[in-house]
PDB file of N, CA and C in Angstrom:
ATOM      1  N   UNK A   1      22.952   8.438 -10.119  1.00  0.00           N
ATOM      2  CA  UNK A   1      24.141   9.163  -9.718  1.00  0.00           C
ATOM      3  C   UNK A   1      24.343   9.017  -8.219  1.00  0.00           C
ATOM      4  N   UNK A   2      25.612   9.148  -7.706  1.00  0.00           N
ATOM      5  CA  UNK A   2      25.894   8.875  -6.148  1.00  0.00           C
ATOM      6  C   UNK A   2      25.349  10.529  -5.956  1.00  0.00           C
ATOM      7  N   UNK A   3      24.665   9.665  -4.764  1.00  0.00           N
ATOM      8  CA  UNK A   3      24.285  10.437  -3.247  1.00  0.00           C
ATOM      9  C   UNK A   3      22.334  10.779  -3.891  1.00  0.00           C
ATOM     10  N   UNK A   4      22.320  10.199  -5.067  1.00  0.00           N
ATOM     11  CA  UNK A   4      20.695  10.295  -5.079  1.00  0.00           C
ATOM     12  C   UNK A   4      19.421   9.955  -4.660  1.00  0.00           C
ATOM     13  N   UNK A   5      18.257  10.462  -4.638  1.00  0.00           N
ATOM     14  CA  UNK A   5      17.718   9.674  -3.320  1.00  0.00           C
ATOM     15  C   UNK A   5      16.472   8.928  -4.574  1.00  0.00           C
ATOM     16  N   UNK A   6      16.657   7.719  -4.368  1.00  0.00           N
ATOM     17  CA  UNK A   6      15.778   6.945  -4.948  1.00  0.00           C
ATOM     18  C   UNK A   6      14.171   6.775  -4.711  1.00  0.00           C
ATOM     19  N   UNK A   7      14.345   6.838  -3.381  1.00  0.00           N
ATOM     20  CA  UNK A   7      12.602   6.478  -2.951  1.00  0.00           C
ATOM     21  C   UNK A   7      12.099   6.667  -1.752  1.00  0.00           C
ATOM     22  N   UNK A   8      11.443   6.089  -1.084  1.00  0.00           N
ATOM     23  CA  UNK A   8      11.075   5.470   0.786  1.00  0.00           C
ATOM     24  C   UNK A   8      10.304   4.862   0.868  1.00  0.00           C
ATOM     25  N   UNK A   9      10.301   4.282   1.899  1.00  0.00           N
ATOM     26  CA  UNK A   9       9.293   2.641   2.020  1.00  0.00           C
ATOM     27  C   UNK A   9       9.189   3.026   3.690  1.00  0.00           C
ATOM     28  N   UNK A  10       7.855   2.600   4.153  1.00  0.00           N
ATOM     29  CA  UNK A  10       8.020   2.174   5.361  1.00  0.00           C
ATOM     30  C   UNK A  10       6.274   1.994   5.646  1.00  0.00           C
ATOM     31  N   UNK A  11       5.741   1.609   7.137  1.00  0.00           N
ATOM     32  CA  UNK A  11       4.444   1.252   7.215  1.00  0.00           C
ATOM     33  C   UNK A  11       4.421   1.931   8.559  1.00  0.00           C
ATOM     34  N   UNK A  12       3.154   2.682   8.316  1.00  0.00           N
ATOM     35  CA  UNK A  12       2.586   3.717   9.175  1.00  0.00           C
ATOM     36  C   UNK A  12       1.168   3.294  10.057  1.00  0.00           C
ATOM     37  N   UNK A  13       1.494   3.461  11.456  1.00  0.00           N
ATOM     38  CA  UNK A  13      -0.044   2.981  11.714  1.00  0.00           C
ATOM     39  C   UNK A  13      -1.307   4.077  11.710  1.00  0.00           C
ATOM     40  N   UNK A  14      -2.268   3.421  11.202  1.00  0.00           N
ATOM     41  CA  UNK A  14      -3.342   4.282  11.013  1.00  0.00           C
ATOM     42  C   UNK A  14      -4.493   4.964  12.730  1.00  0.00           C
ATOM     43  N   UNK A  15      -5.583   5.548  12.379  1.00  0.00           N
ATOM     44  CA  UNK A  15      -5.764   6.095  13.472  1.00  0.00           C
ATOM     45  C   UNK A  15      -6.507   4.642  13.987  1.00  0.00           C
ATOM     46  N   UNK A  16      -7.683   3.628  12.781  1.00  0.00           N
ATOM     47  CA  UNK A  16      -7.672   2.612  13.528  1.00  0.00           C
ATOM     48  C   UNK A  16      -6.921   1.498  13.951  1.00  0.00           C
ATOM     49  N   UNK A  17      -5.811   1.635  13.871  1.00  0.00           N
ATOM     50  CA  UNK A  17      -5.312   0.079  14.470  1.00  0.00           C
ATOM     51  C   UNK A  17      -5.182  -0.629  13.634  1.00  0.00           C
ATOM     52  N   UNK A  18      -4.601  -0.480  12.258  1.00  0.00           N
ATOM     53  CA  UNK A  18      -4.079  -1.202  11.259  1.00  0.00           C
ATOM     54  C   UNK A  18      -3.032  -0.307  10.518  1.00  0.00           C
ATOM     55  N   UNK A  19      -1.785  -1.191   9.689  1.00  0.00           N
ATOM     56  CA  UNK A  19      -0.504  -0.895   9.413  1.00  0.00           C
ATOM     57  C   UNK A  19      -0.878  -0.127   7.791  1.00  0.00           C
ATOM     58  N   UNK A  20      -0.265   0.815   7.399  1.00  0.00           N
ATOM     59  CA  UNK A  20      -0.072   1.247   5.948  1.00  0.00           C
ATOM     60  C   UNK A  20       0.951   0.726   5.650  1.00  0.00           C
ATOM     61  N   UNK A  21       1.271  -0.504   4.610  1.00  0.00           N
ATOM     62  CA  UNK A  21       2.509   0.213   3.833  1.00  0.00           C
ATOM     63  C   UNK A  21       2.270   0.409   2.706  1.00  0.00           C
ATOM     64  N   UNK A  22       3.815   1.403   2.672  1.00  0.00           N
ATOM     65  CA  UNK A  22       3.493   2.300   1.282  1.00  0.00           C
ATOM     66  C   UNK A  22       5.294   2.545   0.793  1.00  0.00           C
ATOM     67  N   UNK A  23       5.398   2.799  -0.066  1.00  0.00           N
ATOM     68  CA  UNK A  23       6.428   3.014  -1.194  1.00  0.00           C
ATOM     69  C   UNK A  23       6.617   3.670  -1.561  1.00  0.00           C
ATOM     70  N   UNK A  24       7.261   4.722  -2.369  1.00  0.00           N
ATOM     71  CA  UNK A  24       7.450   5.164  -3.819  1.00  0.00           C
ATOM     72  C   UNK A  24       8.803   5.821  -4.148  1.00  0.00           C
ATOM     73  N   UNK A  25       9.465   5.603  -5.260  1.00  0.00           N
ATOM     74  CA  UNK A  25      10.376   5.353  -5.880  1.00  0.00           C
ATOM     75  C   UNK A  25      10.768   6.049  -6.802  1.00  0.00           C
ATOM     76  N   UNK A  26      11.976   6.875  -7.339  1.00  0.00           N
ATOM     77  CA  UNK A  26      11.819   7.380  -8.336  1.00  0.00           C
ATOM     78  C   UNK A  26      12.146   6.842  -9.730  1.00  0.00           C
ATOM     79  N   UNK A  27      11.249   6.885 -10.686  1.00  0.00           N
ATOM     80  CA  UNK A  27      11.511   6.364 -12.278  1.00  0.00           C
ATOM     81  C   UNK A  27      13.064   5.450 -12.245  1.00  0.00           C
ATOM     82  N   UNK A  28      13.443   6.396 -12.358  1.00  0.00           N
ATOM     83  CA  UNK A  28      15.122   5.818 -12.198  1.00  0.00           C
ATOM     84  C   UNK A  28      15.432   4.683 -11.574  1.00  0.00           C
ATOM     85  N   UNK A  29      14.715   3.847 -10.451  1.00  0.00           N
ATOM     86  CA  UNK A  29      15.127   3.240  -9.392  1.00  0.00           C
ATOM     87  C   UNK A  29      14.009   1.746  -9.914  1.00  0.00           C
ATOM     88  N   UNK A  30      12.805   2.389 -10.607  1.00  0.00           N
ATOM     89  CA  UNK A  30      12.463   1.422 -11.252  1.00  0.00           C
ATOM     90  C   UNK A  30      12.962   0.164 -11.616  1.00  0.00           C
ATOM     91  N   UNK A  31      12.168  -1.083 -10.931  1.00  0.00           N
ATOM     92  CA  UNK A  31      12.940  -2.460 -11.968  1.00  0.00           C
ATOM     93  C   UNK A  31      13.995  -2.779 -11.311  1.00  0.00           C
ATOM     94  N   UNK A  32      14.183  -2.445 -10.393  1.00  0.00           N
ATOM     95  CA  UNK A  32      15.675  -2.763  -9.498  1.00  0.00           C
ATOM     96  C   UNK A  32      15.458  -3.745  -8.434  1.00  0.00           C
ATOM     97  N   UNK A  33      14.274  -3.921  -8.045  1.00  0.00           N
ATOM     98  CA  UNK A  33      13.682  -4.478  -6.971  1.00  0.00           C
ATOM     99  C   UNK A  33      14.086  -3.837  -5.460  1.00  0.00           C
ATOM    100  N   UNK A  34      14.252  -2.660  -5.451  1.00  0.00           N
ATOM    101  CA  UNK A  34      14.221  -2.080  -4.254  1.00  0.00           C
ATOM    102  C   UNK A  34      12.983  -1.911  -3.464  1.00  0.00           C
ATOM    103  N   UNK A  35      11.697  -1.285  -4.408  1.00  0.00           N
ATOM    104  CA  UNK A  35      10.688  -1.651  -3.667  1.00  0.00           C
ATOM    105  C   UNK A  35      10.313  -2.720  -2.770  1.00  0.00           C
ATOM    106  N   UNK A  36      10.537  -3.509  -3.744  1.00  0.00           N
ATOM    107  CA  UNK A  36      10.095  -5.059  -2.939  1.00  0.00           C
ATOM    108  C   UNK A  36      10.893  -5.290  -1.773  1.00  0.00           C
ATOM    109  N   UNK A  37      12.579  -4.791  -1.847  1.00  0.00           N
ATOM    110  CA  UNK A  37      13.281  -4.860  -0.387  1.00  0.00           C
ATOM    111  C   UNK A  37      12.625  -4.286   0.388  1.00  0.00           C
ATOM    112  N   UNK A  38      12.460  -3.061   0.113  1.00  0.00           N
ATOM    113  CA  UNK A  38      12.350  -2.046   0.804  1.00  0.00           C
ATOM    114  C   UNK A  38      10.512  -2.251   1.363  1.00  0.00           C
ATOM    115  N   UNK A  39       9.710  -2.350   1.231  1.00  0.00           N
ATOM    116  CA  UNK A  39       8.242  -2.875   1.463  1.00  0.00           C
ATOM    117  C   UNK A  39       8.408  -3.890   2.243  1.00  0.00           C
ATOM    118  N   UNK A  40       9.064  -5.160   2.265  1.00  0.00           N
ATOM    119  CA  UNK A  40       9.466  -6.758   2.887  1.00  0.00           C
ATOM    120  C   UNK A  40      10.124  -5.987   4.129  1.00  0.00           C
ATOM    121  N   UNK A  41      10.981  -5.302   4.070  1.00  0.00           N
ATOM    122  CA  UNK A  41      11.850  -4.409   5.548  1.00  0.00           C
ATOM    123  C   UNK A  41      10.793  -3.920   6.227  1.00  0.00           C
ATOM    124  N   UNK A  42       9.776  -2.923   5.801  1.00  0.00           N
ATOM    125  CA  UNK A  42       8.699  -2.215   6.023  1.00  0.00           C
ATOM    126  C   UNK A  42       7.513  -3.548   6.726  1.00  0.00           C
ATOM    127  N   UNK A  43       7.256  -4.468   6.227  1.00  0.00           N
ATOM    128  CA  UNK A  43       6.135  -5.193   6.088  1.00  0.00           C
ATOM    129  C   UNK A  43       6.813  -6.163   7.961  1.00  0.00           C
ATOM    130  N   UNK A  44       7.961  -6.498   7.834  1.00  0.00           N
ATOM    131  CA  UNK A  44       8.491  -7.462   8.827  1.00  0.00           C
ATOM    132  C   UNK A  44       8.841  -6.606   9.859  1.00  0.00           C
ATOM    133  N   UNK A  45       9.238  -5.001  10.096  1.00  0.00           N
ATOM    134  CA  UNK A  45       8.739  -4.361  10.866  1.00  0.00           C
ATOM    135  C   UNK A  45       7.791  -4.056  11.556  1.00  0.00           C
ATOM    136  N   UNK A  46       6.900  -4.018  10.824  1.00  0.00           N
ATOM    137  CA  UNK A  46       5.066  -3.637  11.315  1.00  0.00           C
ATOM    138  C   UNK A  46       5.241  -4.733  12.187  1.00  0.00           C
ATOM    139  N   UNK A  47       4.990  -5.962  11.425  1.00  0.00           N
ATOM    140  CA  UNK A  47       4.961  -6.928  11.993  1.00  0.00           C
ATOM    141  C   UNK A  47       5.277  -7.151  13.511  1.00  0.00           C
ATOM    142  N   UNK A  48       6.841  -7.496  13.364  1.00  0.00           N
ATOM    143  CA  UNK A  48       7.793  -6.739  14.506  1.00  0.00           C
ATOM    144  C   UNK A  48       7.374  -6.079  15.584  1.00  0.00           C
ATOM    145  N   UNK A  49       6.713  -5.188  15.189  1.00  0.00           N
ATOM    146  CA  UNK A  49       6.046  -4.207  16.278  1.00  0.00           C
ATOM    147  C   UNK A  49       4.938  -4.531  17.070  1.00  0.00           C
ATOM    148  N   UNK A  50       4.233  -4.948  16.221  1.00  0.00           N
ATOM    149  CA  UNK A  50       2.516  -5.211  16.470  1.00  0.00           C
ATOM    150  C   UNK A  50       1.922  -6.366  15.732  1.00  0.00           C
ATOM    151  N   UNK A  51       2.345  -7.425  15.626  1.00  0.00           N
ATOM    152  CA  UNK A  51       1.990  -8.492  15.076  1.00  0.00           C
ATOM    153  C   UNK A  51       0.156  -9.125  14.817  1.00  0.00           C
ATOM    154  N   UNK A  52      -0.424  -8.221  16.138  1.00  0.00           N
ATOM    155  CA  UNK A  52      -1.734  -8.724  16.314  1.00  0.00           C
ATOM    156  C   UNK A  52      -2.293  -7.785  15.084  1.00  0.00           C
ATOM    157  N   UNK A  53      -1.595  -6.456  14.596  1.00  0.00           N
ATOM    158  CA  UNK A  53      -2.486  -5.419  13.915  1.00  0.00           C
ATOM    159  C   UNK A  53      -2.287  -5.461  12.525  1.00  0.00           C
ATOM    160  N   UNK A  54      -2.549  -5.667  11.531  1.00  0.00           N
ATOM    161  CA  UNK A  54      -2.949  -6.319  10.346  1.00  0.00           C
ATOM    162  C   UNK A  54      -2.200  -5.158   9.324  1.00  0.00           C
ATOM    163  N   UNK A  55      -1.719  -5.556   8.177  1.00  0.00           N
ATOM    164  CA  UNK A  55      -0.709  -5.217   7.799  1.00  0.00           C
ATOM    165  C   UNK A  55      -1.598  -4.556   6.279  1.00  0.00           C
ATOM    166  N   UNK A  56      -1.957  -3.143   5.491  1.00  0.00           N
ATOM    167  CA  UNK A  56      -2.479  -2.899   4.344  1.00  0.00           C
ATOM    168  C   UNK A  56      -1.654  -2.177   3.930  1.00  0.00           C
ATOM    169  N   UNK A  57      -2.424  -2.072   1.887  1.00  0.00           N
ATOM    170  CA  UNK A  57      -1.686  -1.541   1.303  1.00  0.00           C
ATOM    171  C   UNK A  57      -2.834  -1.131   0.163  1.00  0.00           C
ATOM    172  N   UNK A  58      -2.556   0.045  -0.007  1.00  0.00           N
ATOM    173  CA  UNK A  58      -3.483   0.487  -1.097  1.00  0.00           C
ATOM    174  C   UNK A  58      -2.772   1.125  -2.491  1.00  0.00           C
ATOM    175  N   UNK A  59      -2.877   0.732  -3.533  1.00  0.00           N
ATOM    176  CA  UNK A  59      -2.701   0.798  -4.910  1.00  0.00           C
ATOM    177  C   UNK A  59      -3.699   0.915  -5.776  1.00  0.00           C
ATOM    178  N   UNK A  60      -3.061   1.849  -7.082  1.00  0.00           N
ATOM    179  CA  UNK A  60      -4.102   1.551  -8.445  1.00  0.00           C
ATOM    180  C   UNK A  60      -4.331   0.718  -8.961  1.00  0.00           C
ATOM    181  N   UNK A  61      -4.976   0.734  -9.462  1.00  0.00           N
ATOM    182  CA  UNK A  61      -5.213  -1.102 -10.372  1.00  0.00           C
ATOM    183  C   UNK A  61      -4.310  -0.827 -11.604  1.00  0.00           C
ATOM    184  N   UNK A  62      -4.107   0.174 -11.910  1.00  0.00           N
ATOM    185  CA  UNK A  62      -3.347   0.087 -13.183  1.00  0.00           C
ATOM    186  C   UNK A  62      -1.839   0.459 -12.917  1.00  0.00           C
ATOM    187  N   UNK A  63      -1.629   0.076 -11.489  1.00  0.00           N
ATOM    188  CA  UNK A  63      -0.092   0.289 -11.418  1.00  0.00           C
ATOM    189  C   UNK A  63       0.585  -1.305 -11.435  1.00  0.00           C
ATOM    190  N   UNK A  64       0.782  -1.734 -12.104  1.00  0.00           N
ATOM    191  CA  UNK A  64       1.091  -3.345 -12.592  1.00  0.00           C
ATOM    192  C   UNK A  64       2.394  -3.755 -11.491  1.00  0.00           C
ATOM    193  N   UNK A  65       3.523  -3.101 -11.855  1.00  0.00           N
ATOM    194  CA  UNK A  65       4.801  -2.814 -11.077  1.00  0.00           C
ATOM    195  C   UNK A  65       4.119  -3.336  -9.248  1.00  0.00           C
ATOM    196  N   UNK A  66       3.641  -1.944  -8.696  1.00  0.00           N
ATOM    197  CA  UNK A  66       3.458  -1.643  -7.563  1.00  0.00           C
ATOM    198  C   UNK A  66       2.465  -3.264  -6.711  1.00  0.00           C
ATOM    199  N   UNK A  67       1.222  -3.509  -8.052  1.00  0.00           N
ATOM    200  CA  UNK A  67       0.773  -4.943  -7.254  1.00  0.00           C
ATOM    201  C   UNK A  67       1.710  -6.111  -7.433  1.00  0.00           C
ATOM    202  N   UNK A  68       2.359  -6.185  -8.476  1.00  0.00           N
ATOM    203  CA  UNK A  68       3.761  -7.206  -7.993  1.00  0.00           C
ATOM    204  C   UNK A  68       4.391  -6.991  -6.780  1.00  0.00           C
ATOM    205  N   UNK A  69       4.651  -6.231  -6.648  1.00  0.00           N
ATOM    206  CA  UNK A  69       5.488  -6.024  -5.222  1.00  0.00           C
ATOM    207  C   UNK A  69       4.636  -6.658  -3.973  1.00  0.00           C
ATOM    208  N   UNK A  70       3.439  -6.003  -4.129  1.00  0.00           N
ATOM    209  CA  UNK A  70       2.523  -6.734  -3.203  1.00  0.00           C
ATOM    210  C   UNK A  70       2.676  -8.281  -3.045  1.00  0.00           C
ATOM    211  N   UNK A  71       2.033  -8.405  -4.186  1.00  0.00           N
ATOM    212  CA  UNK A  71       2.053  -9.922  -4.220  1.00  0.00           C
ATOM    213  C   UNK A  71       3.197 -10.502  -4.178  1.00  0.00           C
ATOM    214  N   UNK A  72       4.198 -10.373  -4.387  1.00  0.00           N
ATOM    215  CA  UNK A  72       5.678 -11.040  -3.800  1.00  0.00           C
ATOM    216  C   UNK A  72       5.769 -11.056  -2.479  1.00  0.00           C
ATOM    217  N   UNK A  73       5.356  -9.918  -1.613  1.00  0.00           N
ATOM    218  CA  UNK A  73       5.147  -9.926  -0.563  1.00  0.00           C
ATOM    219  C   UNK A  73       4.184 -11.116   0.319  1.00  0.00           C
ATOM    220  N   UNK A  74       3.411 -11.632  -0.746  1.00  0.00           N
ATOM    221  CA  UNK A  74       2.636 -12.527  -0.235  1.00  0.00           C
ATOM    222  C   UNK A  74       1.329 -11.725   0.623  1.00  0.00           C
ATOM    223  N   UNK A  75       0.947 -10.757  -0.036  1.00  0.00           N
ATOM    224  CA  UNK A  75      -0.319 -10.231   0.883  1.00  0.00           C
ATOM    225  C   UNK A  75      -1.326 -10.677  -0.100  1.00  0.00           C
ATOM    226  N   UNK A  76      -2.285 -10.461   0.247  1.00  0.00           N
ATOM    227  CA  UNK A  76      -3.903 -10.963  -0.529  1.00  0.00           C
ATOM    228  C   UNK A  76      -4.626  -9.884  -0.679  1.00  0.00           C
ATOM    229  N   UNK A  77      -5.484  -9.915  -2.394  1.00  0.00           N
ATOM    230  CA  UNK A  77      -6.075  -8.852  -2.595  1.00  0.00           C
ATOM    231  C   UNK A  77      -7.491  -8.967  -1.576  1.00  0.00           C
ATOM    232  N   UNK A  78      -8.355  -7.889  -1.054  1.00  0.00           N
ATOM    233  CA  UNK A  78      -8.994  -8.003   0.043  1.00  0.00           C
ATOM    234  C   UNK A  78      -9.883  -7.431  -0.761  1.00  0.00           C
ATOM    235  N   UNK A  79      -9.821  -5.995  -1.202  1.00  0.00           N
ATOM    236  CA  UNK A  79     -11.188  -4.787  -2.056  1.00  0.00           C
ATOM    237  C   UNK A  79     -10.288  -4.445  -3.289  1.00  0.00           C
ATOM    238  N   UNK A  80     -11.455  -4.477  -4.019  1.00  0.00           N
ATOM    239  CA  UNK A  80     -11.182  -3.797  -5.035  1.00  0.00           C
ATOM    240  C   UNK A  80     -12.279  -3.036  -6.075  1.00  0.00           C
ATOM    241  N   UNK A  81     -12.257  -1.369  -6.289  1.00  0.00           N
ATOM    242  CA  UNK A  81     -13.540  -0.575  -6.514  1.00  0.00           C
ATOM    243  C   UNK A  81     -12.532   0.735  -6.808  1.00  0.00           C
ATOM    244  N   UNK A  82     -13.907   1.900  -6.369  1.00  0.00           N
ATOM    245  CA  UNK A  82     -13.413   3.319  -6.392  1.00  0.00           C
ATOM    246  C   UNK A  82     -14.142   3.775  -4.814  1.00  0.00           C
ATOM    247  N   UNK A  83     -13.338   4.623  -4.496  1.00  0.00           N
ATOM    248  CA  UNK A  83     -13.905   5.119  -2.871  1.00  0.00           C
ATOM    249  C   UNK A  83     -15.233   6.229  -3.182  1.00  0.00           C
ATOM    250  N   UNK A  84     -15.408   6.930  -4.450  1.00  0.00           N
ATOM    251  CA  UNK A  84     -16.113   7.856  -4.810  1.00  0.00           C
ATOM    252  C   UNK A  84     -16.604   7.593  -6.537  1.00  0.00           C
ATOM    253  N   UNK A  85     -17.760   8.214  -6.985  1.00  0.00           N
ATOM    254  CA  UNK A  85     -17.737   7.487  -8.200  1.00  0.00           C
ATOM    255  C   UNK A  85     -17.593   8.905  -9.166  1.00  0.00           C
ATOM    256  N   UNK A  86     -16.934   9.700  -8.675  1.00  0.00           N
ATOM    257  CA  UNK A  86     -16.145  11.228  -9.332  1.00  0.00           C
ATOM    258  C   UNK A  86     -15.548  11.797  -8.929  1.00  0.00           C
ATOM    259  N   UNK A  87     -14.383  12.528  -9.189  1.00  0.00           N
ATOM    260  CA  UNK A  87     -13.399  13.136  -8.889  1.00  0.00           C
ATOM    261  C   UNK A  87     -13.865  14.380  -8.037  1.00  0.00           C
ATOM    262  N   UNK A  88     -13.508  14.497  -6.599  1.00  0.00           N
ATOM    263  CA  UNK A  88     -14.092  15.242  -6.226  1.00  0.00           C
ATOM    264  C   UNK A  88     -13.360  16.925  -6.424  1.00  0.00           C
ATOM    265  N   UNK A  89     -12.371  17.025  -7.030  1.00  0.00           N
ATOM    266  CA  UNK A  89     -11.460  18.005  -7.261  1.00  0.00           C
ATOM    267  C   UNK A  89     -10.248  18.047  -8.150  1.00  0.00           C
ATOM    268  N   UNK A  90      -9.473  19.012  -8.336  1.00  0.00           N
ATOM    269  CA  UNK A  90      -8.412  19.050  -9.038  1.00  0.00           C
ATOM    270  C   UNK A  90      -7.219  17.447  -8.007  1.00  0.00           C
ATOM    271  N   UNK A  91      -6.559  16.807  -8.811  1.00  0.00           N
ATOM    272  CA  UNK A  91      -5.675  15.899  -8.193  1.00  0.00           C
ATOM    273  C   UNK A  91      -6.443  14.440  -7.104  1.00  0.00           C
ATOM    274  N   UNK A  92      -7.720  14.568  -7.043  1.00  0.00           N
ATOM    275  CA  UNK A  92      -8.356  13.954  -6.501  1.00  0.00           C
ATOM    276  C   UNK A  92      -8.481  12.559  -7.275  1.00  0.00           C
ATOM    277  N   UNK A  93      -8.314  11.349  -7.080  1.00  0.00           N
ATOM    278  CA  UNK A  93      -8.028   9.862  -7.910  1.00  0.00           C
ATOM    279  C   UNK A  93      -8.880   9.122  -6.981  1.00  0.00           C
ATOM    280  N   UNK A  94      -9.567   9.478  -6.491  1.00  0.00           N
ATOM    281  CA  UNK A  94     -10.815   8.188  -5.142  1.00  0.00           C
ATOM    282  C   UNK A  94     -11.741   7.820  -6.155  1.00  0.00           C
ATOM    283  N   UNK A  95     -11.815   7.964  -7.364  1.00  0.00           N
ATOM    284  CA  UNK A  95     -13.052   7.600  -8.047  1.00  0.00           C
ATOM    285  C   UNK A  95     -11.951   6.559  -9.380  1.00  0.00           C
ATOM    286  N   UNK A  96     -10.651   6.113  -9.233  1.00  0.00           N
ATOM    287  CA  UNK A  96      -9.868   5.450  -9.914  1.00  0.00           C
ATOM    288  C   UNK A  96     -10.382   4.090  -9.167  1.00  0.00           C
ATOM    289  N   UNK A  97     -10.194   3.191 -10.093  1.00  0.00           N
ATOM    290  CA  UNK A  97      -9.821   1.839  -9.435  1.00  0.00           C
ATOM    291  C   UNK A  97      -8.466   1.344  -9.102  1.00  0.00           C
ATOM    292  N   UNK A  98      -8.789   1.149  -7.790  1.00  0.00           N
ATOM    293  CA  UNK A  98      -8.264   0.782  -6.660  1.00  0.00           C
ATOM    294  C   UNK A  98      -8.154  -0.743  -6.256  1.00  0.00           C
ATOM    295  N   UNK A  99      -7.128  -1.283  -5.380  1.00  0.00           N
ATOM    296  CA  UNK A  99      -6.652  -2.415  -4.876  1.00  0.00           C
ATOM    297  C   UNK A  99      -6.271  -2.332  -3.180  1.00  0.00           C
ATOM    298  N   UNK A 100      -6.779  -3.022  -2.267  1.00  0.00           N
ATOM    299  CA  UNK A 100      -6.449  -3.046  -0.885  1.00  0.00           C
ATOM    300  C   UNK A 100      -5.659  -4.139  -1.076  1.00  0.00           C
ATOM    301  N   UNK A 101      -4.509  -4.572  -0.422  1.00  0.00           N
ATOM    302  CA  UNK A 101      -4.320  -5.881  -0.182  1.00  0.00           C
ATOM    303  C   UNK A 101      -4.048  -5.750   1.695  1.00  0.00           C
ATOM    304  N   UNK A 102      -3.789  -6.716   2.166  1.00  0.00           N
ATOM    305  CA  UNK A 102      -3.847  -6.780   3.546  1.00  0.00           C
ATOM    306  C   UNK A 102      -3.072  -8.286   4.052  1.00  0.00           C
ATOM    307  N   UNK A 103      -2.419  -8.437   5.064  1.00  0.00           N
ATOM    308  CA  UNK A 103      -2.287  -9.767   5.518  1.00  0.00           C
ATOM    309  C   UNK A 103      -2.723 -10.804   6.221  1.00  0.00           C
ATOM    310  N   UNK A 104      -4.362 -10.135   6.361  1.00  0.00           N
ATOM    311  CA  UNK A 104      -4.792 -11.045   6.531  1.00  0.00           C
ATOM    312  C   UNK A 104      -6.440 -11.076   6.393  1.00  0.00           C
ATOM    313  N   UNK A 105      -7.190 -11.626   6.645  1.00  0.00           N
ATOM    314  CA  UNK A 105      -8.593 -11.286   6.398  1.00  0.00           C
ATOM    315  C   UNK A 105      -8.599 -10.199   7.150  1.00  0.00           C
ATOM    316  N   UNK A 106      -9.721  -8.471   6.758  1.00  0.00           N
ATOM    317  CA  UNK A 106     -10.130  -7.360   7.660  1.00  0.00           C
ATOM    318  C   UNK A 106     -11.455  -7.348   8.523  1.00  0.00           C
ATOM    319  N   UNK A 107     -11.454  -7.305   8.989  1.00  0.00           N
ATOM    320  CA  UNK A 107     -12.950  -7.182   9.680  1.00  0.00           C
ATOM    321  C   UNK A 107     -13.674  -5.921   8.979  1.00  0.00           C
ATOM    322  N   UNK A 108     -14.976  -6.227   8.612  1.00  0.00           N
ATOM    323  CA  UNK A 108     -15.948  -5.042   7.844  1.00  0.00           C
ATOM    324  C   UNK A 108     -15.672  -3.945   8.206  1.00  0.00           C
ATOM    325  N   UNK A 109     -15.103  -3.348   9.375  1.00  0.00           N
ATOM    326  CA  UNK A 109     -14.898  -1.866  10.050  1.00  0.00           C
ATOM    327  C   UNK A 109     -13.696  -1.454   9.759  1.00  0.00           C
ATOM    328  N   UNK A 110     -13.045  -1.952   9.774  1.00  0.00           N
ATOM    329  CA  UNK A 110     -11.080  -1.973   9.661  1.00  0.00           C
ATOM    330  C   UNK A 110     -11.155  -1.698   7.714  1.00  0.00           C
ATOM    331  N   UNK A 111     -11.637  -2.580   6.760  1.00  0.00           N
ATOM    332  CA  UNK A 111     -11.864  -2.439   5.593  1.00  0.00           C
ATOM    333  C   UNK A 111     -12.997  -1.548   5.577  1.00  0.00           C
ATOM    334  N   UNK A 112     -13.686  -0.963   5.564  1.00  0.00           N
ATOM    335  CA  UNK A 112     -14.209   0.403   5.089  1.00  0.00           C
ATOM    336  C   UNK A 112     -13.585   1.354   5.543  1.00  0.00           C
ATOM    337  N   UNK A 113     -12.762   1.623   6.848  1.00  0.00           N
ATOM    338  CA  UNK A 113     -12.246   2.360   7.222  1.00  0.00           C
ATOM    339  C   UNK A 113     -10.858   3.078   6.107  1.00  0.00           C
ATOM    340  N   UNK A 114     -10.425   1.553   5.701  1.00  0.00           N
ATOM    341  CA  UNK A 114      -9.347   1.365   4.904  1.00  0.00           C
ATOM    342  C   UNK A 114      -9.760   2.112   3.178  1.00  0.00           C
ATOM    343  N   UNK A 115     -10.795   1.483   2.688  1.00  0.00           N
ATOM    344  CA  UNK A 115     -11.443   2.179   1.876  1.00  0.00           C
ATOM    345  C   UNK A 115     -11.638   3.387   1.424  1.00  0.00           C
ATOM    346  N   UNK A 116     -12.480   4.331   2.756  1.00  0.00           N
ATOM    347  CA  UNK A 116     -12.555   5.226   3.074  1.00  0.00           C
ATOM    348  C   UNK A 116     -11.319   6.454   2.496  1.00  0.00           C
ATOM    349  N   UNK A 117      -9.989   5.799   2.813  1.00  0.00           N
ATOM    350  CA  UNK A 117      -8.813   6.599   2.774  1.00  0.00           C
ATOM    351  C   UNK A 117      -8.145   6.681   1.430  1.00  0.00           C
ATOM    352  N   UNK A 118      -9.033   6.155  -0.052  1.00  0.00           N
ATOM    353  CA  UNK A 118      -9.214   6.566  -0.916  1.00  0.00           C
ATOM    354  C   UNK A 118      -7.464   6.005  -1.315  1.00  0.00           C
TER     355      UNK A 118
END
């Protein structure tokens, strides 16, 4: 319906010195390929900004949709695990399997750090 708000996309820098991006969309907006605009806008920004600082993205493994987008993007899967091996609470998913992708190789500190953030 007009004037609805579909989603947001954009890439956030973290406290170490590497880019988040991130997405999300509502049902509705699904399949449209806005993500993927909208992530590619996000992704060539970062860029844009800070080219030297490395560009991530963290997803479920069972979100099929969400690693397409990635990978259209042309990023590379980097980790893939659980940050915890149980739920540490109500709404807590760090013990799901998980997907980093990144643009470019991470250095061991930058990827655990990344990890870390579940």
């Amino acid at each position: 319906a007009a004037g609805s708000f579909l989603g947001s996309a954009g890439a956030a820098m973290l406290d170490f010195h590497a880019w988040n991006l991130g997405y999300r969309f509502a049902p509705e907006a699904w399949g449209r390929g806005f993500a993927t605009e909208a992530a590619a806008l996000s992704l060539a920004s970062a860029r844009a900004a800070r080219l030297e600082t490395p560009v991530t993205a963290r997803v479920l493994a069972a979100n099929t949709a969400s690693v397409r987008v990635l990978e259209r993007l042309e990023l590379e899967l980097v980790w893939r695990g659980a940050s915890s091996a149980a739920p540490a609470g109500p709404g807590d998913t760090t013990h799901l399997d998980r997907l980093i992708f990144a643009d470019r190789v991470l250095d061991d500190d930058t990827l655990d750090a990344v990890i870390a953030l579940g």
